[in-house]
Structures are given as structure tokens and as C-alpha cells.
C-alpha atoms as a PDB file:
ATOM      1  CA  UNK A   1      58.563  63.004 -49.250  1.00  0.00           C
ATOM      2  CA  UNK A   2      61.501  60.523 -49.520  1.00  0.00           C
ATOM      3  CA  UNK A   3      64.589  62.115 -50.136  1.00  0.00           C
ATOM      4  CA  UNK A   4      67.815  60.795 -51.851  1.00  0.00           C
ATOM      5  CA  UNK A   5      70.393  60.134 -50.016  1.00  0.00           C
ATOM      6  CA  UNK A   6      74.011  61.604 -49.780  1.00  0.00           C
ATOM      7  CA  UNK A   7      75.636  62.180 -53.042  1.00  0.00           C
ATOM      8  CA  UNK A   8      78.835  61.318 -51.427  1.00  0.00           C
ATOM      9  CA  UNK A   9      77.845  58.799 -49.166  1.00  0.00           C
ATOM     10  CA  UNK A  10      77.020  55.125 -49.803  1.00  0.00           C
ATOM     11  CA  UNK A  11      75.111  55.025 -46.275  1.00  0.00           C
ATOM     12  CA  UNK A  12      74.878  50.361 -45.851  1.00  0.00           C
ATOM     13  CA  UNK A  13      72.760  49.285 -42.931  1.00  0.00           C
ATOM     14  CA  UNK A  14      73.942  46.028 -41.423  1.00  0.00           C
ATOM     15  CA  UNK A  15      71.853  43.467 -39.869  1.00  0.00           C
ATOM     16  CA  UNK A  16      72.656  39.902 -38.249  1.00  0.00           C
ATOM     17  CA  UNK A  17      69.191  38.132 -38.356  1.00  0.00           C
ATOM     18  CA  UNK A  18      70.446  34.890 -37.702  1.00  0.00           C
ATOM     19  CA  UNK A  19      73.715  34.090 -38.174  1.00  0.00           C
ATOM     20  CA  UNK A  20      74.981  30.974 -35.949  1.00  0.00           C
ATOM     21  CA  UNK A  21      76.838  32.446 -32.744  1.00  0.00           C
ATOM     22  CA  UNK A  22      78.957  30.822 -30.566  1.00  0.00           C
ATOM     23  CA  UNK A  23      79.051  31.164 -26.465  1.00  0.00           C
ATOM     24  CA  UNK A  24      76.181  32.590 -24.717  1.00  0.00           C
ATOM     25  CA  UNK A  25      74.799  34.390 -27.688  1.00  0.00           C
ATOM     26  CA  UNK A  26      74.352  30.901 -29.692  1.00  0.00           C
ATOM     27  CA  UNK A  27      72.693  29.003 -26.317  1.00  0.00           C
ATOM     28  CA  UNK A  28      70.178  31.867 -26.285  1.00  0.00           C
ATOM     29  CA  UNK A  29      69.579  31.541 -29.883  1.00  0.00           C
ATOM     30  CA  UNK A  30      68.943  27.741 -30.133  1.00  0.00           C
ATOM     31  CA  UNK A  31      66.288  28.302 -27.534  1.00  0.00           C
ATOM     32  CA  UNK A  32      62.990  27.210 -28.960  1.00  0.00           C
ATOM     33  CA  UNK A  33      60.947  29.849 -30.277  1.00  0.00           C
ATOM     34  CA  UNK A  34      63.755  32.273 -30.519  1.00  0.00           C
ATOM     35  CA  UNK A  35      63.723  32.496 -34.535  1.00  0.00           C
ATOM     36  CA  UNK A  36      60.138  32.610 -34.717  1.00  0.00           C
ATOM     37  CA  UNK A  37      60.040  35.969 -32.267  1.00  0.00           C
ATOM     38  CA  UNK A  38      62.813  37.241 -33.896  1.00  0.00           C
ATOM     39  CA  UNK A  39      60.841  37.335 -37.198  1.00  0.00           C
ATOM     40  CA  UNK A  40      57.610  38.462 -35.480  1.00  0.00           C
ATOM     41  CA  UNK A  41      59.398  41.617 -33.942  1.00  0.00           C
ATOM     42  CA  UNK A  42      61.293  42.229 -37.262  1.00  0.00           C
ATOM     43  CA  UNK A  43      58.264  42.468 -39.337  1.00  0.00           C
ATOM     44  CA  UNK A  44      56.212  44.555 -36.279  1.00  0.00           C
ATOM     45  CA  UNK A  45      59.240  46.644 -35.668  1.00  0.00           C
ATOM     46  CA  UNK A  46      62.366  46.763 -37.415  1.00  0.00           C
ATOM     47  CA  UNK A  47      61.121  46.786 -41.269  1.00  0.00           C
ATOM     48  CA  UNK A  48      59.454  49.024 -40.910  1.00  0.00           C
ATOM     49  CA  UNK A  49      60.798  51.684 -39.086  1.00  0.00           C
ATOM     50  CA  UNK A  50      63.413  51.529 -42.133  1.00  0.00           C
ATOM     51  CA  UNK A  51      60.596  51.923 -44.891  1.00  0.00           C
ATOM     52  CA  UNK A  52      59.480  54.691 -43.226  1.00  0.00           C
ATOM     53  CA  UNK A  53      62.397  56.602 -43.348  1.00  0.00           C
ATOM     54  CA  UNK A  54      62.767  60.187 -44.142  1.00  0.00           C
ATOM     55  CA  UNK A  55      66.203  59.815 -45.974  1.00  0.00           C
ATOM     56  CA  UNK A  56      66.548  56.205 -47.418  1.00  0.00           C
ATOM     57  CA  UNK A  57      69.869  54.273 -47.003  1.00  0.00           C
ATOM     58  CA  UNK A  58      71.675  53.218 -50.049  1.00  0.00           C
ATOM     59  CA  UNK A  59      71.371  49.470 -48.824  1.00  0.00           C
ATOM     60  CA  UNK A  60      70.211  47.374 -46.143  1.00  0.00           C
ATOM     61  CA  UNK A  61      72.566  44.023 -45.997  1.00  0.00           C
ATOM     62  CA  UNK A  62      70.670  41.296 -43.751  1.00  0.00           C
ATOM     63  CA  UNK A  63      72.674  38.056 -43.283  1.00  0.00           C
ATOM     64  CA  UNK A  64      71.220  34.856 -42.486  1.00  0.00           C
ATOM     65  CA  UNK A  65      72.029  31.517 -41.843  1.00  0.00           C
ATOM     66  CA  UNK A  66      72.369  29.271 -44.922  1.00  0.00           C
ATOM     67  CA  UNK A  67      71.136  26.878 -42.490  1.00  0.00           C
ATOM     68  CA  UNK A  68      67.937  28.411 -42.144  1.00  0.00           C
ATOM     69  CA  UNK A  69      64.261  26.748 -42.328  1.00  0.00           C
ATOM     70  CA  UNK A  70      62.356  26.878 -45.583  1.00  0.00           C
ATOM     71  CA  UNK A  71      59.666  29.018 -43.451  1.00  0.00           C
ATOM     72  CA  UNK A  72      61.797  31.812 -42.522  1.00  0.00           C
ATOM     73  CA  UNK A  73      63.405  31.873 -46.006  1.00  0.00           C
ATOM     74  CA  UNK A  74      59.850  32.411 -47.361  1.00  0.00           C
ATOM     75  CA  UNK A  75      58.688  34.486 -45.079  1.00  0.00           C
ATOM     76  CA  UNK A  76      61.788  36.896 -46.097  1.00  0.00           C
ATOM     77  CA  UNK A  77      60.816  36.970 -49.152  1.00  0.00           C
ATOM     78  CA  UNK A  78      57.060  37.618 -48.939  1.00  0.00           C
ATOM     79  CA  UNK A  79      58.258  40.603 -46.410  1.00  0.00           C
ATOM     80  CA  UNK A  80      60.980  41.625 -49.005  1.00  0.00           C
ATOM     81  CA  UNK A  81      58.628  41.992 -52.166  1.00  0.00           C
ATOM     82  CA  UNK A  82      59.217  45.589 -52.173  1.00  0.00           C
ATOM     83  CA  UNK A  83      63.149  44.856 -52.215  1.00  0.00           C
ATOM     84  CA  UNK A  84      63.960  47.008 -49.043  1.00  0.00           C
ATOM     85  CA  UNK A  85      67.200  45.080 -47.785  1.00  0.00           C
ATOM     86  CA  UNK A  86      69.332  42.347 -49.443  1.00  0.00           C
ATOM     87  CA  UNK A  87      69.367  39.077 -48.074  1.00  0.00           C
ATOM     88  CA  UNK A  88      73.021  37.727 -48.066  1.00  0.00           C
ATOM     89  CA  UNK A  89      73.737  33.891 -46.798  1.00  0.00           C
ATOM     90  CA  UNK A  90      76.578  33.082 -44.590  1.00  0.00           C
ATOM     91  CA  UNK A  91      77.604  30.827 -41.584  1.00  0.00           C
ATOM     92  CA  UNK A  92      79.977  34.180 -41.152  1.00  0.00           C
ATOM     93  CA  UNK A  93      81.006  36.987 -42.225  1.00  0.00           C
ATOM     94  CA  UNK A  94      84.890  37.944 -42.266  1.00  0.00           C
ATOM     95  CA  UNK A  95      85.888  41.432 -42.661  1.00  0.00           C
ATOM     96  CA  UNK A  96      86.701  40.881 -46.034  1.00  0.00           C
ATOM     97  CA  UNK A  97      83.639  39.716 -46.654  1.00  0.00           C
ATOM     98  CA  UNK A  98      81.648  42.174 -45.603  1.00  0.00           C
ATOM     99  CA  UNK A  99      83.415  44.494 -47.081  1.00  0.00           C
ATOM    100  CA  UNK A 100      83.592  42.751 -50.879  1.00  0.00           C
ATOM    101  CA  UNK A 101      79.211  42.123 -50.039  1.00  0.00           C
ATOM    102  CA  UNK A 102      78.852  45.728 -49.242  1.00  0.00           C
ATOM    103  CA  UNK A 103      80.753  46.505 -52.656  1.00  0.00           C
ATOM    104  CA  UNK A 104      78.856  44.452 -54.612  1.00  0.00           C
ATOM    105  CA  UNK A 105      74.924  45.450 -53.322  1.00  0.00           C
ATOM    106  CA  UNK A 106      76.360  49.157 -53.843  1.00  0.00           C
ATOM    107  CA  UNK A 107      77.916  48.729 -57.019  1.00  0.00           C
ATOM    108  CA  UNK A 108      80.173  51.841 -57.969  1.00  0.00           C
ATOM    109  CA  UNK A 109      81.358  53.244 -54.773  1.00  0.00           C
ATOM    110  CA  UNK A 110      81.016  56.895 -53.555  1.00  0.00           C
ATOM    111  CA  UNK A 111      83.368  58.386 -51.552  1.00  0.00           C
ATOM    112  CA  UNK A 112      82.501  58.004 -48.065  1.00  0.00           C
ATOM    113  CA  UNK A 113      80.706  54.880 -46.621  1.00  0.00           C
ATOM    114  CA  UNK A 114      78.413  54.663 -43.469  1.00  0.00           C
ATOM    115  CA  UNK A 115      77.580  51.574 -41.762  1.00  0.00           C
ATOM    116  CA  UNK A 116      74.640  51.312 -39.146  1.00  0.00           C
ATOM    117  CA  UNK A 117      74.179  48.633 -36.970  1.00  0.00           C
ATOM    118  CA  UNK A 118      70.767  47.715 -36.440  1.00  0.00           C
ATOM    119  CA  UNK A 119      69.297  44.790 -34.518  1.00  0.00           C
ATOM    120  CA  UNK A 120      66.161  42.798 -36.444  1.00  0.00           C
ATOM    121  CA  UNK A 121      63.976  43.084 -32.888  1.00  0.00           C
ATOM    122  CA  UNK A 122      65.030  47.066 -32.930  1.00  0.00           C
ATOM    123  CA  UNK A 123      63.630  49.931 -34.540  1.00  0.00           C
ATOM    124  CA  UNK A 124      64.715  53.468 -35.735  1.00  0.00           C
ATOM    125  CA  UNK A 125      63.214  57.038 -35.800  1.00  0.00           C
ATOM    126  CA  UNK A 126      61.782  57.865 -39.194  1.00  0.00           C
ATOM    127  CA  UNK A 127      65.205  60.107 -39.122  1.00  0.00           C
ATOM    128  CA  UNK A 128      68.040  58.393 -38.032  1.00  0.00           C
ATOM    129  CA  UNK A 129      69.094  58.288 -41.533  1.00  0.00           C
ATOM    130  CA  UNK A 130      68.849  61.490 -42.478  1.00  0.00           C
ATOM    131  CA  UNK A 131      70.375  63.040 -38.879  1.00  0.00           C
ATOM    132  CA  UNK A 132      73.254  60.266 -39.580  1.00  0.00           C
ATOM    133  CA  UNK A 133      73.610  60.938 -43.189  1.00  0.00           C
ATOM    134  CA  UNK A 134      74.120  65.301 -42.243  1.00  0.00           C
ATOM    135  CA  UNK A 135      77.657  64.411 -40.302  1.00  0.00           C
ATOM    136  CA  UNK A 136      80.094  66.013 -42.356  1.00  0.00           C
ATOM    137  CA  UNK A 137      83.208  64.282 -44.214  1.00  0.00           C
ATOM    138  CA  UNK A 138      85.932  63.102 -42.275  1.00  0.00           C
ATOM    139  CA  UNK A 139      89.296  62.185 -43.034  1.00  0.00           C
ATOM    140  CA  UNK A 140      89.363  58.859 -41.365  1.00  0.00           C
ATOM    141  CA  UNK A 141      87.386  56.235 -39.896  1.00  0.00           C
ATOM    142  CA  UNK A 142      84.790  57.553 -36.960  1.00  0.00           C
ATOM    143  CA  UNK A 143      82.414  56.186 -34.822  1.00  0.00           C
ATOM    144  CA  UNK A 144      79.121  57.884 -34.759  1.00  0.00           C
ATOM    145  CA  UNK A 145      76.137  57.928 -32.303  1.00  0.00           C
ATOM    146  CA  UNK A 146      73.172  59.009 -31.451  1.00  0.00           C
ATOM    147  CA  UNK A 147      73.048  58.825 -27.778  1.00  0.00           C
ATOM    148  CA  UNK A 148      69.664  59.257 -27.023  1.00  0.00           C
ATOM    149  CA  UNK A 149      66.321  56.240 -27.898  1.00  0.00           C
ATOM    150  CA  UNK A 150      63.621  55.032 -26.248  1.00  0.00           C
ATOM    151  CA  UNK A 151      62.885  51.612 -24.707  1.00  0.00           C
ATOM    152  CA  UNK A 152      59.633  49.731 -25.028  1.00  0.00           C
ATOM    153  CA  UNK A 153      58.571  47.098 -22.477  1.00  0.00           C
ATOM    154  CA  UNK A 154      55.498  45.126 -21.086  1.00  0.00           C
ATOM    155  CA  UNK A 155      55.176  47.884 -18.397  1.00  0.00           C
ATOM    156  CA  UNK A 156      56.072  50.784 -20.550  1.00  0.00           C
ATOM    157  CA  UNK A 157      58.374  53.066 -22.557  1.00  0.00           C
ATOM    158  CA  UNK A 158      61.358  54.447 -20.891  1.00  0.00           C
ATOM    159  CA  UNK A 159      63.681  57.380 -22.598  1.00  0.00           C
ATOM    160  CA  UNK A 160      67.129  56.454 -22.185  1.00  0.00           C
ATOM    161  CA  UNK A 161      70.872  57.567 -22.759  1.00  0.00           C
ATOM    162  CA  UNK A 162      73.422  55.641 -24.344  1.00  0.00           C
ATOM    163  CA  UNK A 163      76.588  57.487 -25.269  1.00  0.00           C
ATOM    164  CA  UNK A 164      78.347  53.693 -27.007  1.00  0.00           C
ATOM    165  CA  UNK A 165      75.009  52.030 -27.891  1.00  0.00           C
ATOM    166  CA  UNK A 166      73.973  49.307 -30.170  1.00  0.00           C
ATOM    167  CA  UNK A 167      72.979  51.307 -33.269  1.00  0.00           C
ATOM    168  CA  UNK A 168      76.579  52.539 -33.720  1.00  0.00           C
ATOM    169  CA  UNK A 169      77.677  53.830 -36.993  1.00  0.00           C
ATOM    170  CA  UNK A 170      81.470  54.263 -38.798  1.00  0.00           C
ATOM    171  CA  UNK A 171      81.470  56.640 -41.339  1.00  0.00           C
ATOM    172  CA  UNK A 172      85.013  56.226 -42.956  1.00  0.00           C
ATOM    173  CA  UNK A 173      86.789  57.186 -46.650  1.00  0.00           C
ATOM    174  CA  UNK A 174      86.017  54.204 -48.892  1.00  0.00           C
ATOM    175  CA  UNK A 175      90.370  53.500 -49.991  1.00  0.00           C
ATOM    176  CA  UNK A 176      90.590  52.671 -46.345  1.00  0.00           C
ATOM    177  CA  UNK A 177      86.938  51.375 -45.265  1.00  0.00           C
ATOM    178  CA  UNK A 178      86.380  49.821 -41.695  1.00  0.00           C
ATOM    179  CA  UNK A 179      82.919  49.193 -40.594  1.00  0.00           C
ATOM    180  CA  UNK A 180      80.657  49.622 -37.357  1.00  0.00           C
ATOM    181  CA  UNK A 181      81.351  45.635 -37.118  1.00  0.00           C
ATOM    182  CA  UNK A 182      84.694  46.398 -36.677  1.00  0.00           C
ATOM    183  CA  UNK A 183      84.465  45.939 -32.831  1.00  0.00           C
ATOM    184  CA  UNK A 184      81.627  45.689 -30.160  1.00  0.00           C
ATOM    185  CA  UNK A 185      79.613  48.867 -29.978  1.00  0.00           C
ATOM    186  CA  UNK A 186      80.909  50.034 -27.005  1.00  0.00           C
ATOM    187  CA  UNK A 187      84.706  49.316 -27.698  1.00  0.00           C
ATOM    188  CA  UNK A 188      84.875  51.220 -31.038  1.00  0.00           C
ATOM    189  CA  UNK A 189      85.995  54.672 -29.389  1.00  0.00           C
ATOM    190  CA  UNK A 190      88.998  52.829 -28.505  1.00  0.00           C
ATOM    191  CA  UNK A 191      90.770  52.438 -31.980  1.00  0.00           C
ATOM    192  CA  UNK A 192      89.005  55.602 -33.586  1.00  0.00           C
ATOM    193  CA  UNK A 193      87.126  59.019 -33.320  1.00  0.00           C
ATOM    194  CA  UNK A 194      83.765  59.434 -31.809  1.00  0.00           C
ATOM    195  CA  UNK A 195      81.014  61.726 -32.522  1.00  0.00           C
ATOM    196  CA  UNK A 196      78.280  61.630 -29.892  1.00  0.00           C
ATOM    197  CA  UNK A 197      75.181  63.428 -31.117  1.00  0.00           C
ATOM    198  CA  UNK A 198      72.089  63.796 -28.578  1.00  0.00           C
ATOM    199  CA  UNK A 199      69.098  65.733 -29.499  1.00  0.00           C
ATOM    200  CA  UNK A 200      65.352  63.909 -30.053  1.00  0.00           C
ATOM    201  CA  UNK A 201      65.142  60.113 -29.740  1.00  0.00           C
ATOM    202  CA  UNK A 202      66.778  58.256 -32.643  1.00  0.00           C
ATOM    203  CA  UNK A 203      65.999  54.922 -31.644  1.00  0.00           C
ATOM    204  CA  UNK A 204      64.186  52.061 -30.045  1.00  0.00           C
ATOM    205  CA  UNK A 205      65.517  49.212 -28.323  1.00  0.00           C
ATOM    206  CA  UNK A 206      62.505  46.271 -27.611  1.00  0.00           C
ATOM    207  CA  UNK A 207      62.751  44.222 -24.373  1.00  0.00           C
ATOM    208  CA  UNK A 208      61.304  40.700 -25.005  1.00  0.00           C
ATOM    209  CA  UNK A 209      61.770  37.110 -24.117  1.00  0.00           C
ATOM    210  CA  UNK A 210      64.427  36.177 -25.981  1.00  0.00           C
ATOM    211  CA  UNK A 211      66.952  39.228 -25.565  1.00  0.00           C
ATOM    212  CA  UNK A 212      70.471  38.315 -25.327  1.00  0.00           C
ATOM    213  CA  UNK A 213      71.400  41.295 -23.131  1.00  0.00           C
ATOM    214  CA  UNK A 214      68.936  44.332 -23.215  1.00  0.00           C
ATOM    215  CA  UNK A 215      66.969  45.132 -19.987  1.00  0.00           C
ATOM    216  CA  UNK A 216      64.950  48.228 -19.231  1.00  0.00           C
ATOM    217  CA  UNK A 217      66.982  51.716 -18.849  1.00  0.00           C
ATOM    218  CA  UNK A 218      66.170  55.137 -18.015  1.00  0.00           C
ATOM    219  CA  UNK A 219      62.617  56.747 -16.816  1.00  0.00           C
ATOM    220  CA  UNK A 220      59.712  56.018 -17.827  1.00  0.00           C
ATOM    221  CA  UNK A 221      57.445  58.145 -20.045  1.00  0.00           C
ATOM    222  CA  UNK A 222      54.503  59.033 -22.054  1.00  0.00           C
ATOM    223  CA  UNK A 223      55.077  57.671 -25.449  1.00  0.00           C
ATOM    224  CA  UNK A 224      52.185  60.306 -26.982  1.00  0.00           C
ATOM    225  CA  UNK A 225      54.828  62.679 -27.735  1.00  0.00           C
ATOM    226  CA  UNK A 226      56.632  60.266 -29.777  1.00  0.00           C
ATOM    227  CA  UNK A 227      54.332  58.974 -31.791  1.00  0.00           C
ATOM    228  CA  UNK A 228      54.939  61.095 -35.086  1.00  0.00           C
ATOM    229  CA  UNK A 229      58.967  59.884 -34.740  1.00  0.00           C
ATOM    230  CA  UNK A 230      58.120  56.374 -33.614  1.00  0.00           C
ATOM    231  CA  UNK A 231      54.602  55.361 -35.675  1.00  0.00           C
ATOM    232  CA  UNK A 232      55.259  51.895 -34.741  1.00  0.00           C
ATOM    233  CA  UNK A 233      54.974  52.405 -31.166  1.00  0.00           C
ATOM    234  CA  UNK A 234      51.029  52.995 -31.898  1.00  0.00           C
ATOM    235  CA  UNK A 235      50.826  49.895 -31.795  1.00  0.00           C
ATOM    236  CA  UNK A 236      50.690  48.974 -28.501  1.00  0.00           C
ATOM    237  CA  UNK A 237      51.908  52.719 -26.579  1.00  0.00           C
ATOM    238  CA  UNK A 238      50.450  52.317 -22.535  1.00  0.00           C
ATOM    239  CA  UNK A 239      49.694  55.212 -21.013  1.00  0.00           C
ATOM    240  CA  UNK A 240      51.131  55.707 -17.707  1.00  0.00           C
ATOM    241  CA  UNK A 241      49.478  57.606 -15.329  1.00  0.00           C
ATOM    242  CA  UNK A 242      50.936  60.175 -13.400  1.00  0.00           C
ATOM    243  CA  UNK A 243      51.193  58.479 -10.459  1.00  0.00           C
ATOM    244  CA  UNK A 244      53.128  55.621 -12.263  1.00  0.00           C
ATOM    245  CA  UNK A 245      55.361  58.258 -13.591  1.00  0.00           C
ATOM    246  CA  UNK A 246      56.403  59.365 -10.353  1.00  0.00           C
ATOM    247  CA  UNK A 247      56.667  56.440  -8.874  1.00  0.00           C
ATOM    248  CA  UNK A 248      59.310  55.210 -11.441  1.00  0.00           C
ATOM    249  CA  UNK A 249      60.908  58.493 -11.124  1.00  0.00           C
ATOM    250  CA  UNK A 250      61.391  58.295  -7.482  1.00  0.00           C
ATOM    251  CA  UNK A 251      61.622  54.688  -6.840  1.00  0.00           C
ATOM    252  CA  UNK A 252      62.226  52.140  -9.778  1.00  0.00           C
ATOM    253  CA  UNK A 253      64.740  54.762 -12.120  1.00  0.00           C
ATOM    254  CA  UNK A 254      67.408  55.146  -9.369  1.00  0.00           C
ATOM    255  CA  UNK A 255      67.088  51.658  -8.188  1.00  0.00           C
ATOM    256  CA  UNK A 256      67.869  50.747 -12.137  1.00  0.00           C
ATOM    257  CA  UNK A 257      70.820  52.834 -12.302  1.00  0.00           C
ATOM    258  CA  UNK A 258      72.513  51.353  -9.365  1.00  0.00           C
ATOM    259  CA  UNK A 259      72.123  47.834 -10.631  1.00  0.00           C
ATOM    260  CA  UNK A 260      73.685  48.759 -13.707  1.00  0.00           C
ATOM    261  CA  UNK A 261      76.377  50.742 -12.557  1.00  0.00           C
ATOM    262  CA  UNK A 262      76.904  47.500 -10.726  1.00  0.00           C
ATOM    263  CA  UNK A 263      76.981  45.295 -13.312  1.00  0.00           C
ATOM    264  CA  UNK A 264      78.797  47.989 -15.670  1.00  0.00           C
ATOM    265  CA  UNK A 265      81.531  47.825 -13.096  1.00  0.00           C
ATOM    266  CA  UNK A 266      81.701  44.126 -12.605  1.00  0.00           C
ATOM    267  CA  UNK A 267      82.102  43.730 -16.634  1.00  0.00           C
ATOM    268  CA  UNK A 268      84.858  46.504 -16.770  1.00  0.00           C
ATOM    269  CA  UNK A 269      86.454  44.232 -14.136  1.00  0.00           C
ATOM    270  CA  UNK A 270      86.101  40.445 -15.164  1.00  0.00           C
ATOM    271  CA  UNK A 271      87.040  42.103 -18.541  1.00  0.00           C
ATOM    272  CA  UNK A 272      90.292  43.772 -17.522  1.00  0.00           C
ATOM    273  CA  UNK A 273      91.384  40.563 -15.444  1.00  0.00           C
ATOM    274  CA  UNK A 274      90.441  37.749 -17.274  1.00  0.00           C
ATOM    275  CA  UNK A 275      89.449  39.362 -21.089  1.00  0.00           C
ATOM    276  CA  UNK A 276      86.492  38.892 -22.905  1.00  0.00           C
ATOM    277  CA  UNK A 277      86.081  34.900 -22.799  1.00  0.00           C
ATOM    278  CA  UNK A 278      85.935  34.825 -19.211  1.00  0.00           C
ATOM    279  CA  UNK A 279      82.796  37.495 -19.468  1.00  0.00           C
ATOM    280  CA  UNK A 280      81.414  35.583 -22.227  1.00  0.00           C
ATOM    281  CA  UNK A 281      82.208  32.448 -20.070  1.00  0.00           C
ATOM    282  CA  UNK A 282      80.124  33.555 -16.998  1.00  0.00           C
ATOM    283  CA  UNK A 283      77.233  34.025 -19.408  1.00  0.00           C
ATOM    284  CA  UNK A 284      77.243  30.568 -20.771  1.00  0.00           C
ATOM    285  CA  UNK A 285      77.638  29.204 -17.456  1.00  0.00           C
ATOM    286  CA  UNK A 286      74.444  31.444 -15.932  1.00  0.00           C
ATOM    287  CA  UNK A 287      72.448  30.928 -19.497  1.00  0.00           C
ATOM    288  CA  UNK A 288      73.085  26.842 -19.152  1.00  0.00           C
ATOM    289  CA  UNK A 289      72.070  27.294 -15.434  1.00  0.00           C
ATOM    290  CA  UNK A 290      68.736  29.274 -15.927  1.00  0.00           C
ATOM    291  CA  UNK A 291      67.986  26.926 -18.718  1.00  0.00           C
ATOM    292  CA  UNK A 292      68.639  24.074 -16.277  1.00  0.00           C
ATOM    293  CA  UNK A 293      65.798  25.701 -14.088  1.00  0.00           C
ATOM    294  CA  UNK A 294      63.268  26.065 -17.182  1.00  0.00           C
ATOM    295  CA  UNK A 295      63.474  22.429 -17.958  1.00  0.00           C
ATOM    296  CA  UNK A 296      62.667  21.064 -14.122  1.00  0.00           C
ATOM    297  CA  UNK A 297      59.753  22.879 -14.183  1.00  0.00           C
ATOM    298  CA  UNK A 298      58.558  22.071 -17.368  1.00  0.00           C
ATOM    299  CA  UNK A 299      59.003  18.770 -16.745  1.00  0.00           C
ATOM    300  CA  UNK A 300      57.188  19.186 -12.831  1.00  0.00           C
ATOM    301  CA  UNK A 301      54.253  20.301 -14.565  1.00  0.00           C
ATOM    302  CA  UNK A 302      53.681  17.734 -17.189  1.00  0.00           C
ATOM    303  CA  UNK A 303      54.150  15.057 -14.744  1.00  0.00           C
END
């Protein structure tokens, strides 16, 4: 049974489906094909994982670009029929903005509000509403998590840890909203609270061709325990057997986790020297490079 939401919570989920980026975010985006994916893994994964939610938020705000083609604007709308999310156009979206858009899908405002960020090539356990929507009042803006989601890739699904990850949350007294857009995920516990909650998998992060930064974490594991939380995962769950189990335990997990303390600590460095354009700058510079690559083969094989 669906149950209402939180009488004193308007809980909003957020979701940038295509809005034009700029840096290495917008040179991934332009690639060809990445739209088209996007909406493949949104309808296969990310709507709905929301539908089938325990606890139902009290919106779900996707923005798009007013610049978008005629065949994702009517594919939204075919996948919208039942009027799950509200589609809002923008080239961007200021704080104000979002804030006055928020307002106006909700209408009369309770007295918290909780915004989720959620990815539209991500999905969510049937409840991460309802575990987000139990955190008690607070007298000021916090950052919430749920550090603990799954990861589904060609080889596999991996459980993972993230204690700042991507489907942050700010639950924060409506006379003096902020949002979970108010900084990158990972850099909100530096102008607010944090509340780290662990227990079962809350969500799931997909690894495809056209991800801007996610790449495989944790250990690998048998997704038939998951199922019940994660019914979209019976879609194409593999099976590992227990020798491939092992093996990732002993071999491939540690080998991930040095690589990305690695790179964790050659971010936390580039961005404490040079800030975060010179980060973003080394991406545009490697993403322009590997696309460099792509097109001499391409054009080596049709000659």
C-alpha cells in the first residue's frame, strides 16, 4: 500500500535530465547518442523505481532543455501520462528559481522541505522515501544520506559505500529553504549538518557508456537478495558464481580501492591548489583527448 507522505514535510525530488552544461559535463553530453541513452535508462530505471515507491514524494521536478528535440519532448509525455514528475523548461536554473518552481508545483507550503537529488540513469529502493521522509525536524538546513547502494554493471552488481554520494538530500525549515543543489554532493557537509544513515541499500547507481563520472565501486555480489528492494534489477541481475565472487573479493575490490583513493587524493589536491576550474579543466582537456582517439578510428575503419 502507498502511503501519504509527511504531514509536515513537502519531500521535492530534483532531477537534471538535460539541462545544457558547460566544461566537461557539456562535451560528454553533446556526444552522439548521449540523450537517446539517457532516456532509455530513465524509462528502464529511474521512473520507475520512483512509482514504485513505498512512501510517495510530494513532487518530482525534472528540468529539461527548452532546446530539446520534439522526440524526447514526446516521449516525456507518453512516459508522464500518469503525471509522476513535472516537467519544468530551462537553459538554467538559479537558486531563486528553483526555489519559486518548487513553490509553485507544491502549492501551499508545509513546514519542512526535503530535496533529493536523483540522477535520470539512477534508481532508488522502493524506500528511500519513506527511510528519508522518518528523519526528524531540524532546526536548520541539513544534509542527509544514505550511505549505502548498489552498483549495476556489464559484469555485475557491486554493494558499495558512499558516506557524500550523489542522491544527497537537505531537509531544511521552509522561511529559510536551501536545497540539495545548493553545492556538489560531496561539498555540502561543509556549510551545514550531516546525517549519515547506513542500514539496507537505498540506492542504485548504473555504469554505462555515457557516464560523466561513475565507475564501478565496492565488491561484488549476488543481486538475488535484492530483488524485493530493487525489482528493476530483474531485469537483467547476473549471477556470479562463487568463484567470481572471490575472485573480486581478493583481487579486483582492493585493486579498485587503491585507484580511487588515488584519484580521490589527486582531486583533493588539484582542488586545493588550483580550485575547481582547474579539475574541471583537466577533464575537458582528457574528454577532448579521448574523443580525439574515437574519431581516428572511426574514420580508419570506414576508409
Amino acid at each position: 500500500m502507498d502511503l501519504v507522505g509527511s504531514p509536515d514535510v513537502d519531500h521535492v525530488l530534483l532531477t537534471r535530465f538535460n539541462l545544457p552544461s558547460k566544461g566537461y559535463e557539456g562535451i560528454v553530453r553533446a556526444r552522439s547518442g548521449w540523450l537517446l541513452e539517457r532516456a532509455d535508462l530513465f524509462e528502464k530505471y529511474c521512473l520507475p523505481s520512483v512509482s514504485g515507491q513505498s512512501r510517495k514524494p510530494s513532487a518530482w521536478i525534472i528540468y529539461l532543455d527548452p532546446a530539446s528535440p520534439v522526440w524526447l519532448i514526446d516521449r516525456m509525455k507518453q512516459l508522464n501520462a500518469d503525471t509522476v514528475f513535472s516537467p519544468i523548461f530551462r537553459s538554467e536554473v538559479s537558486r531563486s528559481e528553483l526555489l519559486s518552481d518548487i513553490a509553485g508545483v507544491l502549492g501551499s507550503p508545509k513546514e519542512l522541505l526535503l530535496t533529493t537529488n536523483l540522477d535520470n540513469d539512477d534508481g532508488l529502493a522502493c524506500d528511500f522515501v519513506e527511510r528519508l521522509q522518518a528523519v526528524g525536524p531540524v532546526d536548520r538546513a541539513t544534509a542527509i544520506y544514505l550511505t549505502r547502494g548498489l552498483i549495476s554493471a556489464s559484469k555485475g552488481i557491486y554493494l558499495h559505500e558512499d558516506r557524500d554520494n550523489a542522491f544527497c538530500s537537505v531537509l531544511a525549515p521552509w522561511p529559510d529553504a536551501r536545497t540539495c543543489w545548493e553545492d556538489w554532493h560531496n561539498h555540502l557537509k561543509y556549510s551545514m549538518p550531516v546525517v549519515r544513515l547506513r542500514g539496507d541499500p537505498a540506492w542504485l547507481q548504473v555504469i554505462h557508456g555515457t557516464n560523466v563520472s561513475n565507475r564501478v565501486h565496492g565488491r561484488r555480489i549476488s543481486p538475488t537478495g535484492f530483488l524485493d528492494r530493487f525489482p528493476v534489477l530483474g531485469q537483467d541481475a547476473k549471477i556470479p558464481t562463487p568463484i567470481q565472487l572471490l575472485a573480486d573479493r581478493a583481487i579486483s575490490a582492493p585493486g579498485r580501492k587503491i585507484r580511487e583513493s588515488l584519484r580521490r587524493l589527486a582531486k583533493t589536491v588539484i582542488q586545493g591548489t588550483s580550485g575547481r576550474s582547474r579539475l574541471d579543466g583537466l577533464r575537458v582537456w582528457r574528454a577532448t583527448l579521448t574523443d580525439g582517439v574515437r574519431s581516428r578510428v572511426l574514420l580508419r575503419r570506414n576508409s
